[in-house]
C-alpha atoms as a PDB file:
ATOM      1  CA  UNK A   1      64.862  40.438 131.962  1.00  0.00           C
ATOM      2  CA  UNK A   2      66.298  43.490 134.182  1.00  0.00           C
ATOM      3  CA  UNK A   3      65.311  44.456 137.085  1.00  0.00           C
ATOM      4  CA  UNK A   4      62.627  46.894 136.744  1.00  0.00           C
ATOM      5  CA  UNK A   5      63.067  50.218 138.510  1.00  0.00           C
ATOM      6  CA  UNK A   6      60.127  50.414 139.932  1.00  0.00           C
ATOM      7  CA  UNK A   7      60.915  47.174 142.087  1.00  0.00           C
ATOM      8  CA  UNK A   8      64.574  48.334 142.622  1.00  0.00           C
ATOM      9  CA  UNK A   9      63.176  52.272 144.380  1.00  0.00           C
ATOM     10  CA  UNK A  10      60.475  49.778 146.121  1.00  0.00           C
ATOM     11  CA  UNK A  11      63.545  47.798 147.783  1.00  0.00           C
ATOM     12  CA  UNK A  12      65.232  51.406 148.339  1.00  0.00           C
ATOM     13  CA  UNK A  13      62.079  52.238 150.208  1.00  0.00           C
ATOM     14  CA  UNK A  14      62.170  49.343 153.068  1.00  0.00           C
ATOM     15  CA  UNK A  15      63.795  50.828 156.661  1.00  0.00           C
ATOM     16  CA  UNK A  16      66.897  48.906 157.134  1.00  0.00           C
ATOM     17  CA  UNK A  17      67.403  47.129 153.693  1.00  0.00           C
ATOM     18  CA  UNK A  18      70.938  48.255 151.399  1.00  0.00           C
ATOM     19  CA  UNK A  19      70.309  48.279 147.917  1.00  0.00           C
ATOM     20  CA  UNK A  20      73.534  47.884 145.762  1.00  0.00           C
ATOM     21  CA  UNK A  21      73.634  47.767 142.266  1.00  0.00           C
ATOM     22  CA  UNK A  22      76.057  46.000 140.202  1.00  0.00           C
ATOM     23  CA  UNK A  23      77.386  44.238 142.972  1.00  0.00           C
ATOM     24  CA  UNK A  24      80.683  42.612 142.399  1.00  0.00           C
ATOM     25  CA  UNK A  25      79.858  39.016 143.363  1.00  0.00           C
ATOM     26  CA  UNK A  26      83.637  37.994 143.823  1.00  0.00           C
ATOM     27  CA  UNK A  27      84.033  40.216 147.748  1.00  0.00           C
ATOM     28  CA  UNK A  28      80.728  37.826 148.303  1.00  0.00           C
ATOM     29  CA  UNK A  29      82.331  34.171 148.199  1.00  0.00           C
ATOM     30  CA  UNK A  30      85.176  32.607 149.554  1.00  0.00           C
ATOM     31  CA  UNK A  31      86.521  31.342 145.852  1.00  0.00           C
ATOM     32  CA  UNK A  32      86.697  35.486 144.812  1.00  0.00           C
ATOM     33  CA  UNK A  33      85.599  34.098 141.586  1.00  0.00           C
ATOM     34  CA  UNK A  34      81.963  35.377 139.933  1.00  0.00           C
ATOM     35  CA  UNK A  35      80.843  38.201 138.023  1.00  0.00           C
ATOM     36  CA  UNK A  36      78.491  41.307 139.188  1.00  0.00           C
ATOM     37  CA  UNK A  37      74.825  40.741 140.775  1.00  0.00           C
ATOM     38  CA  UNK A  38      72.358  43.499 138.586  1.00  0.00           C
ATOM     39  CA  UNK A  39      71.237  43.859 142.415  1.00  0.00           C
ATOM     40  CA  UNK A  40      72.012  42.492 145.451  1.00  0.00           C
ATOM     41  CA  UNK A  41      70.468  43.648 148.954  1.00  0.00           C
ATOM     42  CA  UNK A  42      70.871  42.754 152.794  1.00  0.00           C
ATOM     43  CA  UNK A  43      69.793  43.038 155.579  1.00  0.00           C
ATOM     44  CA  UNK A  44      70.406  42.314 159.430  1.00  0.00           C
ATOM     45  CA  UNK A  45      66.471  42.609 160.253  1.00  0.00           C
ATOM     46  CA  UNK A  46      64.101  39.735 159.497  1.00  0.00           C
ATOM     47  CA  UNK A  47      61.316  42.303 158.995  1.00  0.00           C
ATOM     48  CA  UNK A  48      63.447  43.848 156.499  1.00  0.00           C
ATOM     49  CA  UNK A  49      64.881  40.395 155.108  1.00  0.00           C
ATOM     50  CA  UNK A  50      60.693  39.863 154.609  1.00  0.00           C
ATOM     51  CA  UNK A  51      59.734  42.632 152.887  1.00  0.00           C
ATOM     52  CA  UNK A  52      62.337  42.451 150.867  1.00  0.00           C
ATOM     53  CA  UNK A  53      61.239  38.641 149.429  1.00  0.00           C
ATOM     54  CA  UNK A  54      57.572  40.392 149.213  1.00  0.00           C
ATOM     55  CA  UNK A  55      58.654  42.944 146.563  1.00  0.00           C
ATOM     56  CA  UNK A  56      61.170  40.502 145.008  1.00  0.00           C
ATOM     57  CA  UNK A  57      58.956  37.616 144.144  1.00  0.00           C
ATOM     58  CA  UNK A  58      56.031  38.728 143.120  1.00  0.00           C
ATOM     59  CA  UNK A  59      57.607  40.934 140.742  1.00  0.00           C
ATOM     60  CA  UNK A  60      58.984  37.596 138.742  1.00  0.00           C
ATOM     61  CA  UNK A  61      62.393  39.117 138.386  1.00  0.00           C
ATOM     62  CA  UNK A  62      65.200  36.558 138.676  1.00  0.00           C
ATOM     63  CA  UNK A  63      67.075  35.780 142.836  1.00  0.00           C
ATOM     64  CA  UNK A  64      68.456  34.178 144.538  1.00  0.00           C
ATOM     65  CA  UNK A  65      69.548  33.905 148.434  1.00  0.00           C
ATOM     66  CA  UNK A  66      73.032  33.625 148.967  1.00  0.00           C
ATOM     67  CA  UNK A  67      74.993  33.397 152.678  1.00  0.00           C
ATOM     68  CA  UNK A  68      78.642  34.154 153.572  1.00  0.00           C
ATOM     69  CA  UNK A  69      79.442  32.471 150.218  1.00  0.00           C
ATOM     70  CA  UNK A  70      81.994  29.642 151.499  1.00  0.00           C
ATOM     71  CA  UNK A  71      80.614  26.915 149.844  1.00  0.00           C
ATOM     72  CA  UNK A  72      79.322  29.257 146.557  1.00  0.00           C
ATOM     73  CA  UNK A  73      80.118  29.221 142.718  1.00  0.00           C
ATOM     74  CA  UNK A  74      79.057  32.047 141.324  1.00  0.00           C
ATOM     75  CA  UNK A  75      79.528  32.832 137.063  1.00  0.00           C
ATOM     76  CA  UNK A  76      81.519  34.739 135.797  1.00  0.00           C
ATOM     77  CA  UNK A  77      79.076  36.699 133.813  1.00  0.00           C
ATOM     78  CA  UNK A  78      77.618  37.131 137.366  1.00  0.00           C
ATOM     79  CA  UNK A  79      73.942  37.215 138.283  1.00  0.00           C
ATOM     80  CA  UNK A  80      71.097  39.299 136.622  1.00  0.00           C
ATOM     81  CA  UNK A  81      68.711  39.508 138.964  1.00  0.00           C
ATOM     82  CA  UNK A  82      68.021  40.593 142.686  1.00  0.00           C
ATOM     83  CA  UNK A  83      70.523  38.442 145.116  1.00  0.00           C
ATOM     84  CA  UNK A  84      69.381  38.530 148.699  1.00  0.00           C
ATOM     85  CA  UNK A  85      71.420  37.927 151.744  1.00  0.00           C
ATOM     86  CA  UNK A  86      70.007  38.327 155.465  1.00  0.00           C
ATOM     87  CA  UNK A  87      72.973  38.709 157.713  1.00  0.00           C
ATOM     88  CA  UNK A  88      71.510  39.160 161.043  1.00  0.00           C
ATOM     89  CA  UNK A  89      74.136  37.773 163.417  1.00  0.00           C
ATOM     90  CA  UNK A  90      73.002  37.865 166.870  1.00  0.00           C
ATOM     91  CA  UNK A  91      74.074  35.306 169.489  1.00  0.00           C
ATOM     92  CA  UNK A  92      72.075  33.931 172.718  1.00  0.00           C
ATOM     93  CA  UNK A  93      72.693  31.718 175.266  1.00  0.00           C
ATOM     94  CA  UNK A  94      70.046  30.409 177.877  1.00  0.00           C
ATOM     95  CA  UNK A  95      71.565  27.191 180.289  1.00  0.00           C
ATOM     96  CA  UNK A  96      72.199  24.684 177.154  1.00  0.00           C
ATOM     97  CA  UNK A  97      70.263  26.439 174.635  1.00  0.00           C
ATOM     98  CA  UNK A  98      72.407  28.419 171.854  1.00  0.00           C
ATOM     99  CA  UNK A  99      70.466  30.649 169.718  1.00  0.00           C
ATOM    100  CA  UNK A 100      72.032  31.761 166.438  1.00  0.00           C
ATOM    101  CA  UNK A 101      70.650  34.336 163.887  1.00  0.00           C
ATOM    102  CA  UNK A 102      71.418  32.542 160.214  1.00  0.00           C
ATOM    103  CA  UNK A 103      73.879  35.449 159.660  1.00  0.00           C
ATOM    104  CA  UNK A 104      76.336  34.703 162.650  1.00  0.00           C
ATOM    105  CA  UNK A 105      79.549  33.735 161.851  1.00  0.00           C
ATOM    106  CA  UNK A 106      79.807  29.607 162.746  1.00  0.00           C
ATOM    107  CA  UNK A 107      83.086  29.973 164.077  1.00  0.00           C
ATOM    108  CA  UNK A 108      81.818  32.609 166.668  1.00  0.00           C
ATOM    109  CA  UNK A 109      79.169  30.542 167.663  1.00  0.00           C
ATOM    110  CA  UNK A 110      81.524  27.565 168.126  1.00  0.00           C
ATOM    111  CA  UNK A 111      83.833  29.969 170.221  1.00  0.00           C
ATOM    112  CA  UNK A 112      81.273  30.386 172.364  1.00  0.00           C
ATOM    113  CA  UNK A 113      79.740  27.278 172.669  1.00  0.00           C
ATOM    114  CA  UNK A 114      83.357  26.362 174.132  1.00  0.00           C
ATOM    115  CA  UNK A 115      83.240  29.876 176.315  1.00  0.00           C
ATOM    116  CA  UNK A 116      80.297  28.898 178.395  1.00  0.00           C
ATOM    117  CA  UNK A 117      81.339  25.182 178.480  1.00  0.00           C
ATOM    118  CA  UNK A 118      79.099  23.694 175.977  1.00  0.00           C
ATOM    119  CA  UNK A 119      80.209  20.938 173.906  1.00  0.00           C
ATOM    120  CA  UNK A 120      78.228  19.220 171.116  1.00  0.00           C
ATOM    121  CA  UNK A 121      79.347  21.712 168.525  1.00  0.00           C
ATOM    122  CA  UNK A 122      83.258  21.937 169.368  1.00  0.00           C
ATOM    123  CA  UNK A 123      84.864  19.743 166.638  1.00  0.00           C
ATOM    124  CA  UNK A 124      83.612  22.608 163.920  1.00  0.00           C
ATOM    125  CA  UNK A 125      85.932  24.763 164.608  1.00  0.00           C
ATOM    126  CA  UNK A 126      86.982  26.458 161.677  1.00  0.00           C
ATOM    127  CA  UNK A 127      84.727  25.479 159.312  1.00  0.00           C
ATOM    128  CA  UNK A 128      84.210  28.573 156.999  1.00  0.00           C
ATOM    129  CA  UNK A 129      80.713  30.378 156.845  1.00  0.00           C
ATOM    130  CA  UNK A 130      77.650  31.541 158.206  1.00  0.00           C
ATOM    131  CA  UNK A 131      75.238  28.943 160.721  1.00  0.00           C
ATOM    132  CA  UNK A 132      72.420  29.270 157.921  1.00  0.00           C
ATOM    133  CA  UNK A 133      74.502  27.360 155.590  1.00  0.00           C
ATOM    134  CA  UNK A 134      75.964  25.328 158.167  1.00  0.00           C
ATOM    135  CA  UNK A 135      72.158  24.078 158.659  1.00  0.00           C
ATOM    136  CA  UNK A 136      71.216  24.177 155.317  1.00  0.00           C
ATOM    137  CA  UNK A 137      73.996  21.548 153.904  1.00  0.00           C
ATOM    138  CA  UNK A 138      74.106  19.750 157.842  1.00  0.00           C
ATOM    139  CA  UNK A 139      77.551  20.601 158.470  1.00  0.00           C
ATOM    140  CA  UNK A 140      80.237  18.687 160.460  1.00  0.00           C
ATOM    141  CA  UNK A 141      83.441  17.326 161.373  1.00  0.00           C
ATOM    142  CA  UNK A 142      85.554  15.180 163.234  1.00  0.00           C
ATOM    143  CA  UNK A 143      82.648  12.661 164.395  1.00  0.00           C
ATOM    144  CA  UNK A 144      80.743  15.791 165.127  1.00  0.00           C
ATOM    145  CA  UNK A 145      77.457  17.008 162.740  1.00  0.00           C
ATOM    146  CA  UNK A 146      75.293  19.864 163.292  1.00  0.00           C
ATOM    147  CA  UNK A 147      71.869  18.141 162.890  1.00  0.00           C
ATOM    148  CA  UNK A 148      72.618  16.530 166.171  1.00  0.00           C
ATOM    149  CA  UNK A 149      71.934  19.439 168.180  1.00  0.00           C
ATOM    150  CA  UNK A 150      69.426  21.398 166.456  1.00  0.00           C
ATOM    151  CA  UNK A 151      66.154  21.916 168.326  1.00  0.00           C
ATOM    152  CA  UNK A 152      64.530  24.158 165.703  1.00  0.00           C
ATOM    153  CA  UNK A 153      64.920  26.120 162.736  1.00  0.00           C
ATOM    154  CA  UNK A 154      63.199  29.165 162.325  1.00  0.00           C
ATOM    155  CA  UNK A 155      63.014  30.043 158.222  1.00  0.00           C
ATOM    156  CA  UNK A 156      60.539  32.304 156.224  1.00  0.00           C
ATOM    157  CA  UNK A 157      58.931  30.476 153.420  1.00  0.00           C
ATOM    158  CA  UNK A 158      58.519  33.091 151.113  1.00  0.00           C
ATOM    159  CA  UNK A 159      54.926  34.553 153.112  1.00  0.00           C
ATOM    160  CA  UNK A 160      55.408  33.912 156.351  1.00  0.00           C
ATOM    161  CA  UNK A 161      57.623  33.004 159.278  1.00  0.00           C
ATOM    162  CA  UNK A 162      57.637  29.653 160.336  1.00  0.00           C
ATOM    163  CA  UNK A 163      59.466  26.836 162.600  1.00  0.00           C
ATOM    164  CA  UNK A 164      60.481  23.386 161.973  1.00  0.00           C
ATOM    165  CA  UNK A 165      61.439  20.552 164.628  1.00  0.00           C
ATOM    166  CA  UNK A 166      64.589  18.880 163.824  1.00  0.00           C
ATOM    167  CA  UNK A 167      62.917  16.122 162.061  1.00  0.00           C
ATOM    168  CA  UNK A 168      60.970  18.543 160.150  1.00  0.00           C
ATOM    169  CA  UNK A 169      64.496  19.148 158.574  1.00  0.00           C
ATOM    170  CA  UNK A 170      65.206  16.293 156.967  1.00  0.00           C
ATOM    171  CA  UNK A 171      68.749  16.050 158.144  1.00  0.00           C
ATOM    172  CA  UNK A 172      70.909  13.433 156.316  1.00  0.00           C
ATOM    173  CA  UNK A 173      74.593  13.303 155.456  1.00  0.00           C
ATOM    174  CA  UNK A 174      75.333  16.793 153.942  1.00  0.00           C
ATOM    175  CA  UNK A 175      71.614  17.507 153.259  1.00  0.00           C
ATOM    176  CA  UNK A 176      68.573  19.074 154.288  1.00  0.00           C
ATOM    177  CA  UNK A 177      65.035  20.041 153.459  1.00  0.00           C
ATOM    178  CA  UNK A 178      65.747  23.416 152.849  1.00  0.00           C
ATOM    179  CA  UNK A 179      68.158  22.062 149.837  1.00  0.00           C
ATOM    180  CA  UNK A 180      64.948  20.896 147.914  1.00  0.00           C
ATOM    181  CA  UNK A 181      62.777  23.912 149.270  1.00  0.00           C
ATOM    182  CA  UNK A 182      65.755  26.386 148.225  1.00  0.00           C
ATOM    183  CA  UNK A 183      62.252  29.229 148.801  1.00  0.00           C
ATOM    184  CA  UNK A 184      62.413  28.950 152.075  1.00  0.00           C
ATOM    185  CA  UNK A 185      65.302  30.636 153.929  1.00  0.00           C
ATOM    186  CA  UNK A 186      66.876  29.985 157.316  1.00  0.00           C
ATOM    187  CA  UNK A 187      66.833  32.633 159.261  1.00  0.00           C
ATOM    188  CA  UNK A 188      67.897  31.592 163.072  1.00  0.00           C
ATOM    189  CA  UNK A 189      68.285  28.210 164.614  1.00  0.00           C
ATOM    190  CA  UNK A 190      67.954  27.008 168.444  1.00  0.00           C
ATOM    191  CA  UNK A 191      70.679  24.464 169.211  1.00  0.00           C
ATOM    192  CA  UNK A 192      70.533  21.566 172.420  1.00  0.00           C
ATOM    193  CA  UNK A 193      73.968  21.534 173.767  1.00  0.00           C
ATOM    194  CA  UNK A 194      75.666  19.224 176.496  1.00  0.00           C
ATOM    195  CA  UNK A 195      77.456  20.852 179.407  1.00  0.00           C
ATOM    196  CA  UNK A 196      81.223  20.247 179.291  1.00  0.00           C
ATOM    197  CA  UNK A 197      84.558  21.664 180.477  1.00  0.00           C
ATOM    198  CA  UNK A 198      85.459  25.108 179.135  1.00  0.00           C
ATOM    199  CA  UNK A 199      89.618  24.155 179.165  1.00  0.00           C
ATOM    200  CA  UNK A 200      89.248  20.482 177.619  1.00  0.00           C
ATOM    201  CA  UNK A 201      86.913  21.743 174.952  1.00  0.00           C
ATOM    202  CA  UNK A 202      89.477  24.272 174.334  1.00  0.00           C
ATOM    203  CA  UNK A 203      92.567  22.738 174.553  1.00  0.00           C
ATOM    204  CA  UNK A 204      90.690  19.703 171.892  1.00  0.00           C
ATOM    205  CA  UNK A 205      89.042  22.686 169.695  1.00  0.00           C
ATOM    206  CA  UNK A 206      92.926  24.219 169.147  1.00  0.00           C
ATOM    207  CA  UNK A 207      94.137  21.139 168.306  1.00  0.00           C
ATOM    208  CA  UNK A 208      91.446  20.556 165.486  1.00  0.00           C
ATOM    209  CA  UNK A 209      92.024  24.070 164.509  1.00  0.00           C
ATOM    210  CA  UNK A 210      95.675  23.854 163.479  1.00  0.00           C
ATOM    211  CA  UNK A 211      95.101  20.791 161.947  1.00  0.00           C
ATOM    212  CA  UNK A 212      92.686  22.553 159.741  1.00  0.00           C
ATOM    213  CA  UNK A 213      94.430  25.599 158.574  1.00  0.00           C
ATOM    214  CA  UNK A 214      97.258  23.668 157.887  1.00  0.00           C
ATOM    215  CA  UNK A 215      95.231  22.012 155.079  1.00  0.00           C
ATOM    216  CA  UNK A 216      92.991  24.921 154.436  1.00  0.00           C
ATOM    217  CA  UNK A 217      94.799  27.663 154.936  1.00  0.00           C
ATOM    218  CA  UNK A 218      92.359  30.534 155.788  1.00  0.00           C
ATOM    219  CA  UNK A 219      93.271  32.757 153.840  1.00  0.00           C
ATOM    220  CA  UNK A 220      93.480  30.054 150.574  1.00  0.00           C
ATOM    221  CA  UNK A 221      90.377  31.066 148.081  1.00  0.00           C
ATOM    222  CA  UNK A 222      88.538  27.622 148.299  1.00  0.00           C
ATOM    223  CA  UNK A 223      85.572  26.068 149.948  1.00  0.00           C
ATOM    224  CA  UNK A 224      87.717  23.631 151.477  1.00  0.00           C
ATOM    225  CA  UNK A 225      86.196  20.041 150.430  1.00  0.00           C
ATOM    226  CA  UNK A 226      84.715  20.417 146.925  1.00  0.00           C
ATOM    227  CA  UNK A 227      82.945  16.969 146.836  1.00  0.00           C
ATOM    228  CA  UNK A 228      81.186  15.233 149.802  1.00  0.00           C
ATOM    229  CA  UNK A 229      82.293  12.140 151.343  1.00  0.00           C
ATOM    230  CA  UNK A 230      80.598   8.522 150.126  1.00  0.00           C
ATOM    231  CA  UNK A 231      78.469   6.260 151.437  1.00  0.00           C
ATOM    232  CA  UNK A 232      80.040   3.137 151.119  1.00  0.00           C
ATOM    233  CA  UNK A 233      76.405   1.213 151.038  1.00  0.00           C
ATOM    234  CA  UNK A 234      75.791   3.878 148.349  1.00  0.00           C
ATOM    235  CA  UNK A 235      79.061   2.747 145.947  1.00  0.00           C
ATOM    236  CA  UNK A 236      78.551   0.009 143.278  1.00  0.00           C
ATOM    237  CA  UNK A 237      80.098  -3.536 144.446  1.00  0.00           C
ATOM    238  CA  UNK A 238      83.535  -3.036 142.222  1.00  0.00           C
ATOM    239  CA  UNK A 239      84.198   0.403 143.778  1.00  0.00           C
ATOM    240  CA  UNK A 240      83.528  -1.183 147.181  1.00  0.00           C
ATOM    241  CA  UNK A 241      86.105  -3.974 146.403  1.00  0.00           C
ATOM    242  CA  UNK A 242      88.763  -1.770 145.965  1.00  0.00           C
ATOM    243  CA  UNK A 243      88.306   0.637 149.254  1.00  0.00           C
ATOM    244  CA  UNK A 244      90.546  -0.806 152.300  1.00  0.00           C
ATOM    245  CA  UNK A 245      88.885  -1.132 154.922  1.00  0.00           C
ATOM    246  CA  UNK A 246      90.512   1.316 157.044  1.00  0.00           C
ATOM    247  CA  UNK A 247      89.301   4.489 155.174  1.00  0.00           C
ATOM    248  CA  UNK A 248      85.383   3.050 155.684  1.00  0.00           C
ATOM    249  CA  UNK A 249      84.196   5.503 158.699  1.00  0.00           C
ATOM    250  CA  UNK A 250      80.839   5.633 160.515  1.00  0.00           C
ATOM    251  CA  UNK A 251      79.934   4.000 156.879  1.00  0.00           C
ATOM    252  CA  UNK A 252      81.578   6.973 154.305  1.00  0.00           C
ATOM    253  CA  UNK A 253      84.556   7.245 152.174  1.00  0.00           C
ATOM    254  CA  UNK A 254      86.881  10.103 151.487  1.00  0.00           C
ATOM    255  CA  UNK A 255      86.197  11.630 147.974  1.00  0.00           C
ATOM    256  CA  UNK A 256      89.705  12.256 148.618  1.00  0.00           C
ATOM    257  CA  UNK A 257      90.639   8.211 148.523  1.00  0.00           C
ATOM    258  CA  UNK A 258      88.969   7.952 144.767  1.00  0.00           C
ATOM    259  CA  UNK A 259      89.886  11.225 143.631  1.00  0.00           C
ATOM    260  CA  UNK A 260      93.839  10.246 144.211  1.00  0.00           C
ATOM    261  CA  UNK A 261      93.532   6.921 142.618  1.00  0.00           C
ATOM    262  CA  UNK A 262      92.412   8.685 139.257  1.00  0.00           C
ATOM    263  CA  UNK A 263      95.195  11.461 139.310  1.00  0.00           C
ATOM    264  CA  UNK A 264      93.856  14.336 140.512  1.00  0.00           C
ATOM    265  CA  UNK A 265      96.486  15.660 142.785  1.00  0.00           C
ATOM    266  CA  UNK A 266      98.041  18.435 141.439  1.00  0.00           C
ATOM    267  CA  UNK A 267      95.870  19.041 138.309  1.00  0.00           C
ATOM    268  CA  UNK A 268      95.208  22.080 136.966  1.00  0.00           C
ATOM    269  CA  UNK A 269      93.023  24.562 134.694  1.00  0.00           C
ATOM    270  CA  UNK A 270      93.966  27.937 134.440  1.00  0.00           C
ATOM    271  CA  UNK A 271      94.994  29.393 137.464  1.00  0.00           C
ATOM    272  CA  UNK A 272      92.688  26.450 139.074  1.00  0.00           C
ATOM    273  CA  UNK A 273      93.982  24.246 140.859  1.00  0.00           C
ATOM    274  CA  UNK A 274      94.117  21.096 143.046  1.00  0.00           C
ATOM    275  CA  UNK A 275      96.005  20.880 146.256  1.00  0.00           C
ATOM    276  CA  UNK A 276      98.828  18.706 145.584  1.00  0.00           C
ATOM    277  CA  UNK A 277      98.484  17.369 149.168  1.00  0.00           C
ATOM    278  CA  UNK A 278      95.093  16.541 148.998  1.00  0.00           C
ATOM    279  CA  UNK A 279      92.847  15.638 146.050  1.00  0.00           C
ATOM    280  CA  UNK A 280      89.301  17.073 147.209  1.00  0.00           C
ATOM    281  CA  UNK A 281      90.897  20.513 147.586  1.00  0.00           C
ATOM    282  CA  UNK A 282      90.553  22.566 144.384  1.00  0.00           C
ATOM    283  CA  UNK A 283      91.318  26.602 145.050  1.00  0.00           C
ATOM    284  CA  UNK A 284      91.723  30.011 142.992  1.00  0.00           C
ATOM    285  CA  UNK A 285      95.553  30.534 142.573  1.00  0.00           C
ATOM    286  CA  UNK A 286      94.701  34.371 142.402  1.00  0.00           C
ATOM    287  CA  UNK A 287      93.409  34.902 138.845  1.00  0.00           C
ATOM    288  CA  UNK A 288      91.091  31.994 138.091  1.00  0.00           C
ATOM    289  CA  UNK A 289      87.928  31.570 136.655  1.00  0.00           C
ATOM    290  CA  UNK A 290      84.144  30.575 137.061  1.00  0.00           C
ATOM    291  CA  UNK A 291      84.512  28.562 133.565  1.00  0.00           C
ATOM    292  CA  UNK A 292      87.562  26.925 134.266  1.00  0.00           C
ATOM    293  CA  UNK A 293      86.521  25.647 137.955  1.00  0.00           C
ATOM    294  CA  UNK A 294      83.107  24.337 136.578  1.00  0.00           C
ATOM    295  CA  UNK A 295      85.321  22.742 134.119  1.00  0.00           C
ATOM    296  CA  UNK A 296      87.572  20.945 136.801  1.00  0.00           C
ATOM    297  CA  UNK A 297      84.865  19.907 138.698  1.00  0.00           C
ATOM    298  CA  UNK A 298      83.555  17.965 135.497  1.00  0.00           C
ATOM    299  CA  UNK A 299      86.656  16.421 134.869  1.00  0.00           C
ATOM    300  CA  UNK A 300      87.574  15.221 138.134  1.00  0.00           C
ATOM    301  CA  UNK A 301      83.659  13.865 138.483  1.00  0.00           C
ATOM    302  CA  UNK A 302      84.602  12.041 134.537  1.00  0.00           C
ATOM    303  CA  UNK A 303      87.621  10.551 135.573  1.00  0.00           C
ATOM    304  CA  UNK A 304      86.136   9.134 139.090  1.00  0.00           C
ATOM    305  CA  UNK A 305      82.802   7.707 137.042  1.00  0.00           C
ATOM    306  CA  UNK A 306      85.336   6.131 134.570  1.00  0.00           C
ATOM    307  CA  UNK A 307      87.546   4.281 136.842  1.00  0.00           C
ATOM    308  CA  UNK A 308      84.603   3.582 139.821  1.00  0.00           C
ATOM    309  CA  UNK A 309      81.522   3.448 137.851  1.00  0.00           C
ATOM    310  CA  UNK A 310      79.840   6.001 140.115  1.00  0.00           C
ATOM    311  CA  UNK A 311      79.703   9.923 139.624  1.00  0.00           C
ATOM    312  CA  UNK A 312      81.160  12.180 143.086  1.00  0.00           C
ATOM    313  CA  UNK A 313      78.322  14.836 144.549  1.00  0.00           C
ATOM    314  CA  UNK A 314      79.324  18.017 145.009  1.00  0.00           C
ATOM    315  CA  UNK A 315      79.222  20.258 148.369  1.00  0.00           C
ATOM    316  CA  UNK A 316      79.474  23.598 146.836  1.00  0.00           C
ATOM    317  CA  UNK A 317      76.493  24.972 145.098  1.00  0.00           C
ATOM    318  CA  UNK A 318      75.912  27.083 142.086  1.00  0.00           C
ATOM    319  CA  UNK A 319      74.791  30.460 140.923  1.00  0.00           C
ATOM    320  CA  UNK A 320      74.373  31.777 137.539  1.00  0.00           C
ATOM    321  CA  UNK A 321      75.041  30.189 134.034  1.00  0.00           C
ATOM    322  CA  UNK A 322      77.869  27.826 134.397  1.00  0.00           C
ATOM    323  CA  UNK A 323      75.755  25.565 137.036  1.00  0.00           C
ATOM    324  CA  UNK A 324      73.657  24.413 133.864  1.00  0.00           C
ATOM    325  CA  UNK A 325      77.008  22.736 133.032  1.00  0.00           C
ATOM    326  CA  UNK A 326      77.311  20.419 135.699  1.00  0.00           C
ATOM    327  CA  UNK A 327      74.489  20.198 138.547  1.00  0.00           C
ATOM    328  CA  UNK A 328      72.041  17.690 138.920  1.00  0.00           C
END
């Protein structure tokens, strides 16, 4: 149903919130894929962010919380409904303590980190995105994985602020508790860091860097890995036959390694496409679709389960219609 307009003035009523309507949701993800949002507000203020989800929900319309939108699929016929982001961004540091508003830009926090010679978050540098999706899907990289060094998370559940311990989270490869309580949303996060040398973390974070943008360029419309590693323990006994033994790290296996052995390099749909340098990288050649990526994604995940007996899980996550077609 649309949005009423009694609940859209209500939103235009809260101090601090923007109301747009008709929101293109394409300037909102990295892809630039995705149709309009009937109405999508932010808002830097947690007070705001709160009154916002106390108009929203009660009202039954349709929403959805999105973040910085690296990681986000979005339909092309868009989103109709009330789309909520909170982008408060603020930044604190206390001896080892790093305090991050979900809205803060990871990279910046990273940078940081590294500034006041704090390590224990280093090796993400340049990973796309916002820290509340960094904690919602556990980010990491390079040996290095966000769940490690959270202390707390600080999330409204839909009526009230509250704070969870890190094994309150639920952290596992890739996943959370806030992925099965998609209600709640993160709103800052407390992080235990290590102290460390300013230069060496510096000199090892611009190393990681370049080898990163060389293989997802920043300015490439993706969400860099499109299907999360596997857990060799996880894979069925024939698909574990045929991994060498060198790719098996810390007890995972590149998508990547599977994806290549059924042909997906260079594949395309539309102007979707896959990296022809590395199979887990599909990205928008400029004038792509919603449909067609959904429609890659299945494919790839068909030809894996045919030749490996065992069906790939995704990373990015879905909004709108075409999800339907392929999430679990």
């Amino acid at each position: 149903m649309p949005v009423p307009s009694a609940v859209v003035a209500e939103l235009r009523r809260i101090p601090g919130l923007t109301v747009i309507e008709e929101a293109p949701l394409s300037d909102y993800t990295r892809f630039g894929l995705g149709g309009r949002a009937e109405v999508l507000v932010e808002t830097g203020s947690p007070k705001s962010f709160l009154a916002a989800i106390h108009v929203v929900r009660p009202s039954l319309c349709p929403s959805v919380v999105i973040g910085a939108g690296t990681n986000l699929i979005v339909s092309d016929t868009g989103f109709r409904g009330v789309v909520l982001r909170f982008t408060g961004s603020r930044i604190t540091v206390s001896d080892a303590t790093l305090r991050a508003e979900a809205g803060a830009v990871l990279q910046k926090v990273v940078d940081l980190s590294i500034a006041r010679g704090l390590s224990g978050i280093d090796c993400m540098t340049g990973i796309p995105g916002w820290v509340g999706g960094a904690i919602y899907g556990n980010a990491g990289a390079y040996g290095q994985s966000i769940d490690e060094r959270v202390r707390l998370v600080e999330f409204a559940d839909g009526e009230i602020v509250r704070r969870f311990g890190n094994s309150q989270c639920e952290f596992s490869y890739r996943e959370s508790v806030f992925k099965r309580h998609k209600n709640w949303i993160i709103l800052a996060v407390e992080l235990e860091l290590s102290p460390g040398d300013a230069s060496e973390l510096s000199r090892a974070a611009a190393g990681i860097r370049a080898t990163r943008d060389a293989k997802y360029p920043p300015k490439m419309k993706c969400a860099g890995s499109i299907f999360k590693n596997c857990l060799f323990a996880s894979l069925p006994a024939e698909a574990q036959a045929q991994v060498p033994e060198t790719l098996v790290r810390s007890g995972k296996v590149p998508s990547a390694w599977f994806l290549e052995q059924a042909g997906a390099k260079g594949m395309q749909r539309g102007d979707i496409k896959v990296a022809p340098y590395h199979a887990n990288l599909i990205y928008n050649g400029g004038s792509g679709t919603a449909a067609d990526l959904v429609a890659l994604i299945r494919q790839l995940k068909a030809m894996v389960a045919d030749r490996f007996h065992f069906e790939l899980q995704e990373e990015v996550q879905y909004v709108g219609s075409e999800a339907a077609a392929t999430s679990h």
